[in-house]
C-alpha atoms as a PDB file:
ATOM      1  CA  UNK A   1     118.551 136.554  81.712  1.00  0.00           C
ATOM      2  CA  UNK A   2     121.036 134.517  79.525  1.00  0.00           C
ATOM      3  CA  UNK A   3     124.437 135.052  79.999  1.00  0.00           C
ATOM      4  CA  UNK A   4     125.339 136.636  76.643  1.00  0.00           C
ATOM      5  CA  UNK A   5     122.489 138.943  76.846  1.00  0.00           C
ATOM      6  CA  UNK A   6     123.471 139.575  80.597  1.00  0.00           C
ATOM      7  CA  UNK A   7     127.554 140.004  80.048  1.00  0.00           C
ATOM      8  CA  UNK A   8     126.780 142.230  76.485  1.00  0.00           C
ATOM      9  CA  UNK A   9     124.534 144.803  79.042  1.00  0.00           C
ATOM     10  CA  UNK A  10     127.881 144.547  81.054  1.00  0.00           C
ATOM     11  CA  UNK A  11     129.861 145.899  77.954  1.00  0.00           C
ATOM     12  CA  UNK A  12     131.893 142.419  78.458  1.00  0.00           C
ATOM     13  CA  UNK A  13     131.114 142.026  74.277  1.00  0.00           C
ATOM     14  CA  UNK A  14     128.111 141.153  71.606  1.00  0.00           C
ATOM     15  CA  UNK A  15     125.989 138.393  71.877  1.00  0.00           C
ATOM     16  CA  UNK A  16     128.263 136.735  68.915  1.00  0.00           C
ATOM     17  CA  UNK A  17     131.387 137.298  71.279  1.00  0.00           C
ATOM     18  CA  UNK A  18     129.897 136.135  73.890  1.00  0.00           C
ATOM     19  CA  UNK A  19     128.964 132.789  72.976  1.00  0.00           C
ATOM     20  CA  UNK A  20     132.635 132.309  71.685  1.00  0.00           C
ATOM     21  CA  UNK A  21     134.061 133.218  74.725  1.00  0.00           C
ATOM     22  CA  UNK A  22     131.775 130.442  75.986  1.00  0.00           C
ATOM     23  CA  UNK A  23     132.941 127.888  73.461  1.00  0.00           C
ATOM     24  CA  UNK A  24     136.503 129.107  74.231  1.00  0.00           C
ATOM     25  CA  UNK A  25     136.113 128.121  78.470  1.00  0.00           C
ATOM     26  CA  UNK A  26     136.431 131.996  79.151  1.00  0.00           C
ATOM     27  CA  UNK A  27     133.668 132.125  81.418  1.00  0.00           C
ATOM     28  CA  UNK A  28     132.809 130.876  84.724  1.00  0.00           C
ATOM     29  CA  UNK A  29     129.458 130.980  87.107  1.00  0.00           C
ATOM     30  CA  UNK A  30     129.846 130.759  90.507  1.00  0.00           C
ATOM     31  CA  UNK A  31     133.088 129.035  90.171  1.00  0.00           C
ATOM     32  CA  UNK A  32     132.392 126.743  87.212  1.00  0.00           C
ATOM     33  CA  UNK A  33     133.220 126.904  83.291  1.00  0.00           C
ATOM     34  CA  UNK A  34     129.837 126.873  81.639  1.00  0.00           C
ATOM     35  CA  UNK A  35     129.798 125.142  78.437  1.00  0.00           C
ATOM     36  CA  UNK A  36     126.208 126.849  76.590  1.00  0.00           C
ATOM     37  CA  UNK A  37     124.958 130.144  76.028  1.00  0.00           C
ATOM     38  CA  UNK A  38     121.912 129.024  77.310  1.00  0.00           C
ATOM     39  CA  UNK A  39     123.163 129.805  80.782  1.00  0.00           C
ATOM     40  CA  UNK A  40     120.780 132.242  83.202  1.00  0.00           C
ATOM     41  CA  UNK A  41     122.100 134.519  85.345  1.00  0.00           C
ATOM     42  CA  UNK A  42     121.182 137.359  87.678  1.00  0.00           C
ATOM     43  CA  UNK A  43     123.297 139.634  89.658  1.00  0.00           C
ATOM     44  CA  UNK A  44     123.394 137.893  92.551  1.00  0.00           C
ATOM     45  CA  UNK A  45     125.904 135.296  90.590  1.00  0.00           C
ATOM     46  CA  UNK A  46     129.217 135.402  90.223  1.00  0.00           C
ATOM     47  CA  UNK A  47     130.455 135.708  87.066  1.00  0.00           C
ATOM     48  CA  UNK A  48     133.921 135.804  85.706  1.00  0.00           C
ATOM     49  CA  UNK A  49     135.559 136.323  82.421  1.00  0.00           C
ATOM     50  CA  UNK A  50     139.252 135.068  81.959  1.00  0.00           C
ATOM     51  CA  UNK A  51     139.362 134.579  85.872  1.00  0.00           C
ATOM     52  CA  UNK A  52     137.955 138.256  86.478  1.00  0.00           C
ATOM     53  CA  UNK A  53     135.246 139.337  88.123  1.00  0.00           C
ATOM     54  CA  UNK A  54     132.379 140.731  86.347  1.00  0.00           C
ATOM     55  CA  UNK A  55     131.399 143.932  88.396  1.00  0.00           C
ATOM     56  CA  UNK A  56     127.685 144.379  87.884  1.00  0.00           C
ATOM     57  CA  UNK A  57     126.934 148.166  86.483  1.00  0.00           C
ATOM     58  CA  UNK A  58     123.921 149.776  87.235  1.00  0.00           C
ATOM     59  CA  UNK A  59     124.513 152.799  85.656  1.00  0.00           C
ATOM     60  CA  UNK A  60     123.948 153.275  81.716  1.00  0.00           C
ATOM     61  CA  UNK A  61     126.057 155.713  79.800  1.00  0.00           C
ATOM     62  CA  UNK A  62     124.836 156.849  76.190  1.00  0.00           C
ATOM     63  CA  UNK A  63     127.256 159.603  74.376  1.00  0.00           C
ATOM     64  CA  UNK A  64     126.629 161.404  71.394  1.00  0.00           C
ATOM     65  CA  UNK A  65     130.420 161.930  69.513  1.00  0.00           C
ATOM     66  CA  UNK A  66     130.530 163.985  66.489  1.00  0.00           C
ATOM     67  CA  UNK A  67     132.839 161.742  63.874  1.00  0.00           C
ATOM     68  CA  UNK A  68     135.229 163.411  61.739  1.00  0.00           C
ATOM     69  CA  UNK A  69     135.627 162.237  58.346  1.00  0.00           C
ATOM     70  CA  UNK A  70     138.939 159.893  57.477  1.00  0.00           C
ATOM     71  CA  UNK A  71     138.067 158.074  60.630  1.00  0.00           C
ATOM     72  CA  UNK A  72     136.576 153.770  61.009  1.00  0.00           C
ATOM     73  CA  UNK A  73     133.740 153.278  63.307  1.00  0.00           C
ATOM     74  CA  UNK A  74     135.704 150.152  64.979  1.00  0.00           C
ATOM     75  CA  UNK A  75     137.729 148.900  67.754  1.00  0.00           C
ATOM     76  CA  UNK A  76     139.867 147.183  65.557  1.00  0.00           C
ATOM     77  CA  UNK A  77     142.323 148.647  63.087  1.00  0.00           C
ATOM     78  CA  UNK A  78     141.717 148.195  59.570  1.00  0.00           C
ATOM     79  CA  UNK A  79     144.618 148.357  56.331  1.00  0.00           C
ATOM     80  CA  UNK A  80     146.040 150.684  58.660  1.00  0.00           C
ATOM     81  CA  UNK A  81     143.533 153.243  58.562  1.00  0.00           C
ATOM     82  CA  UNK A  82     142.703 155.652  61.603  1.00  0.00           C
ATOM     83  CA  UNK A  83     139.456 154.619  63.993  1.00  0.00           C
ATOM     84  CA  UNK A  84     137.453 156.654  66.330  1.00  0.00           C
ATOM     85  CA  UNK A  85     138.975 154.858  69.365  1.00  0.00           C
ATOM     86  CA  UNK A  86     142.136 156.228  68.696  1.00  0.00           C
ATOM     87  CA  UNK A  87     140.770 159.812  69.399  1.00  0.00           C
ATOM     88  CA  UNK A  88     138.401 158.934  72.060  1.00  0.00           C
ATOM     89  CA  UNK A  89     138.799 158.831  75.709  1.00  0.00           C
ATOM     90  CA  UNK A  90     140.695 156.165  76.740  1.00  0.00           C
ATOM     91  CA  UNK A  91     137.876 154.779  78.934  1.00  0.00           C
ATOM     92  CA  UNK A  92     135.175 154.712  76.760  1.00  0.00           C
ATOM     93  CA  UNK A  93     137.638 152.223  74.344  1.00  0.00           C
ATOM     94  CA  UNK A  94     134.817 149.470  75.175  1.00  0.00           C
ATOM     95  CA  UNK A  95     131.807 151.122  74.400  1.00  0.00           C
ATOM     96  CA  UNK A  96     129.654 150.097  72.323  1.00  0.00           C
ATOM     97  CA  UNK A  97     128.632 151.912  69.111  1.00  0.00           C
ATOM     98  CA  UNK A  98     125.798 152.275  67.703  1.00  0.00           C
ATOM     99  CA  UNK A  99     125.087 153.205  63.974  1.00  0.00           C
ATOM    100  CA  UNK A 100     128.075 153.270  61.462  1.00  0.00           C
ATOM    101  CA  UNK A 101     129.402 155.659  59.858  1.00  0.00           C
ATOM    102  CA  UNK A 102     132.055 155.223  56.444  1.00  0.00           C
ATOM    103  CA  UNK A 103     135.767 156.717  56.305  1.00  0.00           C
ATOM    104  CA  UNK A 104     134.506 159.204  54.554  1.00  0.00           C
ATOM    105  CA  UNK A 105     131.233 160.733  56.297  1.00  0.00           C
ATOM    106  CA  UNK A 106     131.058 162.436  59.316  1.00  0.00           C
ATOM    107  CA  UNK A 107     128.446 163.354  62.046  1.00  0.00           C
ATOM    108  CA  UNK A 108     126.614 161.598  65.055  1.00  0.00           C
ATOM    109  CA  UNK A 109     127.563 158.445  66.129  1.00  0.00           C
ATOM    110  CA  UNK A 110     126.244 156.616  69.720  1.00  0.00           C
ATOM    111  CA  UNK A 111     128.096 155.102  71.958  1.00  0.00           C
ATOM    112  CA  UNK A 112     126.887 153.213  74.843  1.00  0.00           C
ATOM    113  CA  UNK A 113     128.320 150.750  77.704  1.00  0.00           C
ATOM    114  CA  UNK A 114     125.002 148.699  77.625  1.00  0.00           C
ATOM    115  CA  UNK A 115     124.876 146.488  74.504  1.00  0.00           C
ATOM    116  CA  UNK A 116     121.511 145.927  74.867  1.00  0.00           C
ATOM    117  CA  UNK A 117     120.781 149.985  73.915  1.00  0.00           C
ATOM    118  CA  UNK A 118     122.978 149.580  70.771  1.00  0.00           C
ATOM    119  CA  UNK A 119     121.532 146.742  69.984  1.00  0.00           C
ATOM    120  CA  UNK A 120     117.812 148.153  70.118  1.00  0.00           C
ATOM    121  CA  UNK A 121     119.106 151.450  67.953  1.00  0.00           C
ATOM    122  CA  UNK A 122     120.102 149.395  64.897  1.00  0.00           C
ATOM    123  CA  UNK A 123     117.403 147.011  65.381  1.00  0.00           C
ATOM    124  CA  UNK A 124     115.187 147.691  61.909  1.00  0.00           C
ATOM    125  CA  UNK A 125     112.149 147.063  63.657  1.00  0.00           C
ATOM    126  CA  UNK A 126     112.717 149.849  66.213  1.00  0.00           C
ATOM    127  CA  UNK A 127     112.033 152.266  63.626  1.00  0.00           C
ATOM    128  CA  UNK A 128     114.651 154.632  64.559  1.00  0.00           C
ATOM    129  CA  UNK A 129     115.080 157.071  62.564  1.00  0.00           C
ATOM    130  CA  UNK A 130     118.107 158.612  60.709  1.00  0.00           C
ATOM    131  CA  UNK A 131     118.655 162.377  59.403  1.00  0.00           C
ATOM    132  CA  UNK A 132     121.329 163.368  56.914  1.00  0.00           C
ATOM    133  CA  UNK A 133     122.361 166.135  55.408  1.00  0.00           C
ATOM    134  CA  UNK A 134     124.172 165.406  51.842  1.00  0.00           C
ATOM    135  CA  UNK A 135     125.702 167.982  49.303  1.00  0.00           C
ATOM    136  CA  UNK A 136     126.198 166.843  45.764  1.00  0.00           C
ATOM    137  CA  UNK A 137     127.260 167.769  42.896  1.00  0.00           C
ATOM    138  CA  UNK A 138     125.516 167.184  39.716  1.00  0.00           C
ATOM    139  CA  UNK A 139     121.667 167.174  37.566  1.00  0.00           C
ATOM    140  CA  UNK A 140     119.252 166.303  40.278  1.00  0.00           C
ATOM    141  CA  UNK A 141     116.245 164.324  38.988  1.00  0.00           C
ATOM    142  CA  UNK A 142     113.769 165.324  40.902  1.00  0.00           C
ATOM    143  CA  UNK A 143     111.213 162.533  39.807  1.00  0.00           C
ATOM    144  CA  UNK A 144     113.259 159.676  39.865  1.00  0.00           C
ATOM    145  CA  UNK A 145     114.348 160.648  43.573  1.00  0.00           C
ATOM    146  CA  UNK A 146     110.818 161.009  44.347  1.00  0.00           C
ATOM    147  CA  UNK A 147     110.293 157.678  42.864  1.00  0.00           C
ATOM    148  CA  UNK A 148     112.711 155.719  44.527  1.00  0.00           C
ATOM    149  CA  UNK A 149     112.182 157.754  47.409  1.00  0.00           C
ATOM    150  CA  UNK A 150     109.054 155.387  47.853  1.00  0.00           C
ATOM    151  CA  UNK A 151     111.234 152.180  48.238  1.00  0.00           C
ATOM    152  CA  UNK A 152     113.287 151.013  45.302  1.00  0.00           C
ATOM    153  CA  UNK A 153     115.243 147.926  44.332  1.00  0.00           C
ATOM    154  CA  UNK A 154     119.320 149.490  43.321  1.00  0.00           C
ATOM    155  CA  UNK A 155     121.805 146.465  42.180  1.00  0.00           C
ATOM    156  CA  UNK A 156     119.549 143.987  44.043  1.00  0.00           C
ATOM    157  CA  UNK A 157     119.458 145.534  47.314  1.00  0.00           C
ATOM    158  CA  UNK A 158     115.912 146.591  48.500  1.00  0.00           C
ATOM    159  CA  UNK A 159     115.515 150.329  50.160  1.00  0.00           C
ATOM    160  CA  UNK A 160     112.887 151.044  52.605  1.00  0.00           C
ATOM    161  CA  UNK A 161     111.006 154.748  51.543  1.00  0.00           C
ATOM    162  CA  UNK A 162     112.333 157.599  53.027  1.00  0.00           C
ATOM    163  CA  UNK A 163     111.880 161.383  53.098  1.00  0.00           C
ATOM    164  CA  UNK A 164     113.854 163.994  51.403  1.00  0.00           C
ATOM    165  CA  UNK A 165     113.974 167.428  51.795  1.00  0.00           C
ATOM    166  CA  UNK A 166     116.018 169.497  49.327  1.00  0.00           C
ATOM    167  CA  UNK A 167     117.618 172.367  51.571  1.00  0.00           C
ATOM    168  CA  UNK A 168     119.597 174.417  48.383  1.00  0.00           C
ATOM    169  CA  UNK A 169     119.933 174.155  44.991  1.00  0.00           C
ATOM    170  CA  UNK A 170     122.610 176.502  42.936  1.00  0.00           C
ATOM    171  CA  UNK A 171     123.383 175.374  39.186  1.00  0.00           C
ATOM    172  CA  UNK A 172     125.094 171.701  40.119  1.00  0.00           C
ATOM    173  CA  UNK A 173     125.404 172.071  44.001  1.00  0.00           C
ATOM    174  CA  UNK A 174     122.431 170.764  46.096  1.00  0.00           C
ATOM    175  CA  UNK A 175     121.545 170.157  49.554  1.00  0.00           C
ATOM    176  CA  UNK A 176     119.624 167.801  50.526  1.00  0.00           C
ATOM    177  CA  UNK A 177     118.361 166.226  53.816  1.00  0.00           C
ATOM    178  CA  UNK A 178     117.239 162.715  54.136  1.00  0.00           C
ATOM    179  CA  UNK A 179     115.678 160.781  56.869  1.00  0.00           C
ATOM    180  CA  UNK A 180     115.729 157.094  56.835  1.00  0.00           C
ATOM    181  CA  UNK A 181     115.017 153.720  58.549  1.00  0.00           C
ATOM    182  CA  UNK A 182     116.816 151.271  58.127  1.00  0.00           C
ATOM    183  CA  UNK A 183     119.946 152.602  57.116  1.00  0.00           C
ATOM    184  CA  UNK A 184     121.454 150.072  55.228  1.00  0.00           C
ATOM    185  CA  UNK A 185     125.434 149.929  54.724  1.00  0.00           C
ATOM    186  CA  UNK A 186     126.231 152.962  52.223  1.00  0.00           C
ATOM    187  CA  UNK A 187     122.788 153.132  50.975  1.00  0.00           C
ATOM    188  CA  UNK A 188     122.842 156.910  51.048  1.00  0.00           C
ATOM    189  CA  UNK A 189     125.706 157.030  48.565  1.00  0.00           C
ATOM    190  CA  UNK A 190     124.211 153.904  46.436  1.00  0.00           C
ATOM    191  CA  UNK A 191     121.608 155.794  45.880  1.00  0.00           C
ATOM    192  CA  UNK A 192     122.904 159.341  45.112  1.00  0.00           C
ATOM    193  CA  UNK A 193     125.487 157.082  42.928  1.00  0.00           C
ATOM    194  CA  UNK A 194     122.052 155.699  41.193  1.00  0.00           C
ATOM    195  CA  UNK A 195     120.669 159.367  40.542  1.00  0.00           C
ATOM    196  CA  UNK A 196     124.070 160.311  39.102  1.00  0.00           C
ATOM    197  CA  UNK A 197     124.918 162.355  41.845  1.00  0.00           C
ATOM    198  CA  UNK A 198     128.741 163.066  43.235  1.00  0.00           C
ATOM    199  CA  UNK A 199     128.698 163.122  47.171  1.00  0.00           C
ATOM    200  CA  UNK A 200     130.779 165.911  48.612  1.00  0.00           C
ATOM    201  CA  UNK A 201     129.996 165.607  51.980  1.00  0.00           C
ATOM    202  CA  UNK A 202     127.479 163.178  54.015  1.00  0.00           C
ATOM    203  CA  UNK A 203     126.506 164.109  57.861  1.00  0.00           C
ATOM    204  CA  UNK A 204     124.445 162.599  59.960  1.00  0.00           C
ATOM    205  CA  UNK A 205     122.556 165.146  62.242  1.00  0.00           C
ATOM    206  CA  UNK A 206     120.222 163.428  63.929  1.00  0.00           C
ATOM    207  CA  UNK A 207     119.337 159.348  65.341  1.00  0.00           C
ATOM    208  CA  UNK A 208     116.017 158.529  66.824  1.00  0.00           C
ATOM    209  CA  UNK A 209     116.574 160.494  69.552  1.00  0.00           C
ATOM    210  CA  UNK A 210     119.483 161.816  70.514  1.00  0.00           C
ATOM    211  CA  UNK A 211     120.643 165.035  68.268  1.00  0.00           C
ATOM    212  CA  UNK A 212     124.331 166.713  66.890  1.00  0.00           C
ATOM    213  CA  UNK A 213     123.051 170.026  67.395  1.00  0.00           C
ATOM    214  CA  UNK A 214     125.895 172.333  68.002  1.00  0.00           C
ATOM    215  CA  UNK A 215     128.230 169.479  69.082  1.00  0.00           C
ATOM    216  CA  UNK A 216     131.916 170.371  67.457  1.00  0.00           C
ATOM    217  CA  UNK A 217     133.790 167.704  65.324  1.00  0.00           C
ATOM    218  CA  UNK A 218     135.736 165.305  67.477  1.00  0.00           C
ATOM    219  CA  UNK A 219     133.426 166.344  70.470  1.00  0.00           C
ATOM    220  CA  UNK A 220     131.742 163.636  73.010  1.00  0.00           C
ATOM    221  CA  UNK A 221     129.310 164.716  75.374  1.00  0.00           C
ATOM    222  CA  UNK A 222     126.257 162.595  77.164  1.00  0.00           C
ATOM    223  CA  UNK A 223     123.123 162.246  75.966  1.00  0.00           C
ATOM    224  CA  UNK A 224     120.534 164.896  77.474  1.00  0.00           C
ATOM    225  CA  UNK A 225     117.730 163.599  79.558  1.00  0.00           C
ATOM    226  CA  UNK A 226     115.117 164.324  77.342  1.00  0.00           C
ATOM    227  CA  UNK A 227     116.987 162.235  75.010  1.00  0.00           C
ATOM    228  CA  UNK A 228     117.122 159.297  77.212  1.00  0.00           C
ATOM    229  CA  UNK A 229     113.369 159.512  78.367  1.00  0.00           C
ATOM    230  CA  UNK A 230     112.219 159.665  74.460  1.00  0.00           C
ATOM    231  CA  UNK A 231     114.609 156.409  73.874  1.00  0.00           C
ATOM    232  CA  UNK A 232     112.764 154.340  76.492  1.00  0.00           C
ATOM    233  CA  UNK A 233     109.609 156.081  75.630  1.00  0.00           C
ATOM    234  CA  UNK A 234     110.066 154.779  71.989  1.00  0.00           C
ATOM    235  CA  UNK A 235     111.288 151.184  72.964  1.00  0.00           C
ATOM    236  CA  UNK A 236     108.194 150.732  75.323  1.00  0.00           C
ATOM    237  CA  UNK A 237     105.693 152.099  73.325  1.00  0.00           C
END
Protein backbone atom coordinates (compact mmCIF):
# COMPACT_ATOMS: atom_id res chain seq x y z
CA UNK A 1 0.00 0.00 0.00
CA UNK A 2 1.33 3.65 -0.15
CA UNK A 3 3.36 4.75 2.45
CA UNK A 4 1.08 7.38 4.01
CA UNK A 5 -1.77 5.07 4.00
CA UNK A 6 0.66 2.31 5.37
CA UNK A 7 2.56 4.60 8.24
CA UNK A 8 -1.20 6.38 9.23
CA UNK A 9 -2.46 2.37 9.97
CA UNK A 10 0.87 2.46 12.02
CA UNK A 11 -0.48 5.49 14.11
CA UNK A 12 2.93 7.21 12.74
CA UNK A 13 0.23 10.34 11.66
CA UNK A 14 -2.66 11.33 8.91
CA UNK A 15 -2.27 10.98 5.45
CA UNK A 16 -1.73 15.03 5.41
CA UNK A 17 1.22 14.45 7.98
CA UNK A 18 2.48 12.00 6.32
CA UNK A 19 3.21 13.38 3.09
CA UNK A 20 4.93 16.37 4.95
CA UNK A 21 7.07 14.31 6.76
CA UNK A 22 7.94 13.09 3.26
CA UNK A 23 8.56 16.54 1.86
CA UNK A 24 10.49 17.25 5.10
CA UNK A 25 13.27 13.96 4.38
CA UNK A 26 11.74 12.29 7.62
CA UNK A 27 11.34 9.07 6.13
CA UNK A 28 13.43 6.38 4.85
CA UNK A 29 12.75 2.79 2.97
CA UNK A 30 15.09 0.30 3.27
CA UNK A 31 17.78 2.72 3.97
CA UNK A 32 16.88 5.53 1.56
CA UNK A 33 15.01 9.05 1.94
CA UNK A 34 12.02 8.74 -0.33
CA UNK A 35 11.07 11.88 -1.91
CA UNK A 36 6.90 11.07 -2.99
CA UNK A 37 4.03 9.83 -1.28
CA UNK A 38 3.55 7.67 -3.98
CA UNK A 39 5.91 5.22 -2.35
CA UNK A 40 4.56 1.30 -1.81
CA UNK A 41 5.37 -0.54 0.92
CA UNK A 42 4.63 -3.81 2.69
CA UNK A 43 5.82 -5.12 5.92
CA UNK A 44 8.52 -6.84 4.84
CA UNK A 45 10.29 -3.18 4.29
CA UNK A 46 12.01 -1.30 6.44
CA UNK A 47 10.75 1.75 7.24
CA UNK A 48 11.99 4.51 9.42
CA UNK A 49 10.77 7.80 10.63
CA UNK A 50 13.41 10.39 11.97
CA UNK A 51 16.03 7.43 11.93
CA UNK A 52 13.53 5.05 13.91
CA UNK A 53 12.27 2.04 13.15
CA UNK A 54 8.75 1.62 12.29
CA UNK A 55 7.61 -1.56 14.28
CA UNK A 56 4.84 -3.11 12.24
CA UNK A 57 1.50 -3.59 14.59
CA UNK A 58 -0.75 -6.19 13.97
CA UNK A 59 -2.96 -5.62 16.57
CA UNK A 60 -5.86 -2.86 16.31
CA UNK A 61 -7.04 -1.09 19.40
CA UNK A 62 -10.50 0.86 19.26
CA UNK A 63 -11.61 2.61 22.79
CA UNK A 64 -14.71 4.12 23.58
CA UNK A 65 -13.81 7.32 26.25
CA UNK A 66 -16.63 9.14 27.70
CA UNK A 67 -15.55 13.12 27.25
CA UNK A 68 -16.27 15.46 29.91
CA UNK A 69 -17.37 18.79 29.02
CA UNK A 70 -14.61 21.88 29.25
CA UNK A 71 -12.30 19.50 27.51
CA UNK A 72 -10.63 19.88 23.27
CA UNK A 73 -10.73 16.80 21.26
CA UNK A 74 -6.87 17.43 20.20
CA UNK A 75 -3.34 16.59 20.71
CA UNK A 76 -2.41 19.97 20.58
CA UNK A 77 -3.17 22.69 23.10
CA UNK A 78 -5.34 25.38 22.13
CA UNK A 79 -5.58 29.36 23.87
CA UNK A 80 -4.63 27.41 26.72
CA UNK A 81 -7.59 25.42 27.10
CA UNK A 82 -7.63 21.77 28.64
CA UNK A 83 -7.62 18.59 25.95
CA UNK A 84 -8.57 15.06 26.42
CA UNK A 85 -4.90 13.93 26.20
CA UNK A 86 -4.14 15.57 29.21
CA UNK A 87 -6.50 13.15 31.16
CA UNK A 88 -5.89 10.13 29.17
CA UNK A 89 -3.47 7.41 29.59
CA UNK A 90 -0.27 8.38 28.80
CA UNK A 91 0.07 5.68 26.10
CA UNK A 92 -2.79 6.15 24.19
CA UNK A 93 -1.36 10.12 23.66
CA UNK A 94 -1.07 8.98 19.81
CA UNK A 95 -4.24 7.59 19.13
CA UNK A 96 -6.19 8.56 16.83
CA UNK A 97 -9.67 10.06 17.37
CA UNK A 98 -12.39 9.70 15.76
CA UNK A 99 -15.50 12.06 15.77
CA UNK A 100 -15.21 15.53 17.54
CA UNK A 101 -16.65 16.69 20.11
CA UNK A 102 -16.81 20.89 21.22
CA UNK A 103 -15.47 22.32 24.71
CA UNK A 104 -18.61 22.30 25.72
CA UNK A 105 -20.39 18.80 24.94
CA UNK A 106 -19.66 15.71 26.35
CA UNK A 107 -20.14 11.93 25.59
CA UNK A 108 -18.53 9.18 23.29
CA UNK A 109 -15.61 9.81 21.53
CA UNK A 110 -13.31 6.86 19.53
CA UNK A 111 -10.06 6.45 19.68
CA UNK A 112 -8.08 4.15 17.66
CA UNK A 113 -4.20 3.34 16.86
CA UNK A 114 -5.12 2.46 13.17
CA UNK A 115 -5.82 5.65 11.17
CA UNK A 116 -7.33 3.90 8.64
CA UNK A 117 -10.53 2.98 11.24
CA UNK A 118 -10.83 6.73 12.10
CA UNK A 119 -10.61 7.59 8.95
CA UNK A 120 -13.54 5.21 7.69
CA UNK A 121 -15.82 6.50 10.90
CA UNK A 122 -15.89 10.14 9.74
CA UNK A 123 -15.93 9.21 6.23
CA UNK A 124 -19.66 10.72 5.11
CA UNK A 125 -20.12 8.03 2.83
CA UNK A 126 -19.81 5.32 5.51
CA UNK A 127 -23.05 6.29 6.76
CA UNK A 128 -22.22 6.03 10.31
CA UNK A 129 -24.45 7.05 12.33
CA UNK A 130 -24.56 9.52 15.30
CA UNK A 131 -27.04 9.61 18.47
CA UNK A 132 -27.43 12.60 20.75
CA UNK A 133 -29.19 13.41 23.44
CA UNK A 134 -29.79 17.42 23.78
CA UNK A 135 -31.76 19.37 26.56
CA UNK A 136 -32.90 22.85 25.75
CA UNK A 137 -34.44 25.39 26.94
CA UNK A 138 -37.03 27.30 25.17
CA UNK A 139 -40.60 27.16 22.58
CA UNK A 140 -39.99 24.08 20.57
CA UNK A 141 -41.48 24.31 17.05
CA UNK A 142 -42.39 21.22 16.39
CA UNK A 143 -43.05 21.78 12.54
CA UNK A 144 -40.23 23.67 11.64
CA UNK A 145 -37.94 20.88 13.33
CA UNK A 146 -39.80 18.41 11.43
CA UNK A 147 -39.17 20.45 8.42
CA UNK A 148 -35.68 20.93 8.55
CA UNK A 149 -35.42 17.67 9.99
CA UNK A 150 -35.75 16.57 6.21
CA UNK A 151 -32.47 18.37 5.14
CA UNK A 152 -32.31 22.13 5.34
CA UNK A 153 -30.02 24.88 4.13
CA UNK A 154 -29.01 27.18 7.85
CA UNK A 155 -26.53 30.30 7.01
CA UNK A 156 -25.45 28.51 3.80
CA UNK A 157 -24.44 25.31 5.16
CA UNK A 158 -26.46 22.28 3.81
CA UNK A 159 -27.76 19.51 6.55
CA UNK A 160 -28.30 16.02 5.61
CA UNK A 161 -32.08 14.74 7.21
CA UNK A 162 -31.96 13.25 10.35
CA UNK A 163 -34.26 11.73 12.98
CA UNK A 164 -35.48 13.21 16.13
CA UNK A 165 -37.05 11.82 18.88
CA UNK A 166 -38.39 14.13 21.60
CA UNK A 167 -37.68 12.16 24.98
CA UNK A 168 -39.47 15.03 27.60
CA UNK A 169 -41.11 18.02 27.38
CA UNK A 170 -41.98 20.22 30.74
CA UNK A 171 -43.09 24.00 30.11
CA UNK A 172 -39.51 25.28 28.42
CA UNK A 173 -37.26 22.17 29.16
CA UNK A 174 -37.11 19.46 26.42
CA UNK A 175 -35.29 16.43 25.62
CA UNK A 176 -34.60 15.48 22.66
CA UNK A 177 -32.58 12.72 20.87
CA UNK A 178 -31.15 13.07 17.47
CA UNK A 179 -29.44 10.73 15.18
CA UNK A 180 -27.42 12.00 12.36
CA UNK A 181 -25.01 11.37 9.43
CA UNK A 182 -22.84 13.39 8.65
CA UNK A 183 -22.27 15.30 11.59
CA UNK A 184 -21.09 18.39 10.46
CA UNK A 185 -18.91 20.79 12.83
CA UNK A 186 -21.55 22.21 15.51
CA UNK A 187 -24.44 21.48 13.37
CA UNK A 188 -26.42 20.21 16.33
CA UNK A 189 -26.22 23.57 18.06
CA UNK A 190 -26.65 25.59 14.56
CA UNK A 191 -29.58 24.15 14.33
CA UNK A 192 -31.18 24.24 17.84
CA UNK A 193 -29.67 28.01 17.58
CA UNK A 194 -31.99 28.19 14.22
CA UNK A 195 -35.21 26.84 16.13
CA UNK A 196 -34.52 29.35 18.91
CA UNK A 197 -33.52 26.87 21.21
CA UNK A 198 -30.79 27.38 24.28
CA UNK A 199 -28.55 24.16 24.56
CA UNK A 200 -27.98 23.09 28.13
CA UNK A 201 -26.31 20.08 27.63
CA UNK A 202 -25.32 18.01 24.30
CA UNK A 203 -24.16 14.12 24.66
CA UNK A 204 -23.35 11.91 22.34
CA UNK A 205 -24.55 8.31 23.26
CA UNK A 206 -24.03 6.37 20.58
CA UNK A 207 -21.51 6.13 16.97
CA UNK A 208 -22.20 3.58 14.33
CA UNK A 209 -21.34 1.00 16.39
CA UNK A 210 -19.75 1.21 19.31
CA UNK A 211 -22.12 2.54 22.38
CA UNK A 212 -21.62 4.90 25.91
CA UNK A 213 -23.90 2.78 27.69
CA UNK A 214 -23.09 2.91 31.31
CA UNK A 215 -19.50 4.12 30.66
CA UNK A 216 -18.72 6.94 33.57
CA UNK A 217 -17.38 10.45 32.55
CA UNK A 218 -13.65 10.45 32.08
CA UNK A 219 -13.85 6.56 31.62
CA UNK A 220 -11.91 4.57 28.64
CA UNK A 221 -12.58 1.12 28.10
CA UNK A 222 -12.21 -1.12 24.65
CA UNK A 223 -14.61 -1.56 22.32
CA UNK A 224 -16.73 -4.92 22.83
CA UNK A 225 -16.49 -7.54 20.20
CA UNK A 226 -19.75 -7.26 18.95
CA UNK A 227 -18.85 -3.78 18.36
CA UNK A 228 -15.88 -4.53 16.33
CA UNK A 229 -17.58 -7.37 14.20
CA UNK A 230 -20.64 -4.82 13.33
CA UNK A 231 -17.77 -2.11 12.29
CA UNK A 232 -16.22 -4.44 9.70
CA UNK A 233 -19.57 -5.86 8.99
CA UNK A 234 -20.71 -2.26 8.03
CA UNK A 235 -17.45 -1.27 6.09
CA UNK A 236 -17.69 -4.54 3.95
CA UNK A 237 -21.10 -4.60 3.29
Amino acid sequence: MRIAKYLSSQNIGSRREIEKYIDQNRIKVNGITIKSPITFVSEADNIQFDDKLVEHKNQIVILKFNKPIKFITSHKKQNNKPIIFDIINLKYRNYKTAGRLDFYSEGLLILTSNGEIARNLELPKNKFKRVYEVSVNGVLNEKKLLRISKGAKINDLSYRPFNYQILSEQKKSIKLKLTLEEGKNREIRNIMSFLDLNIVKLKRTEYGPFKLNTLKTRQLEMATDQEMKNYYSHINK
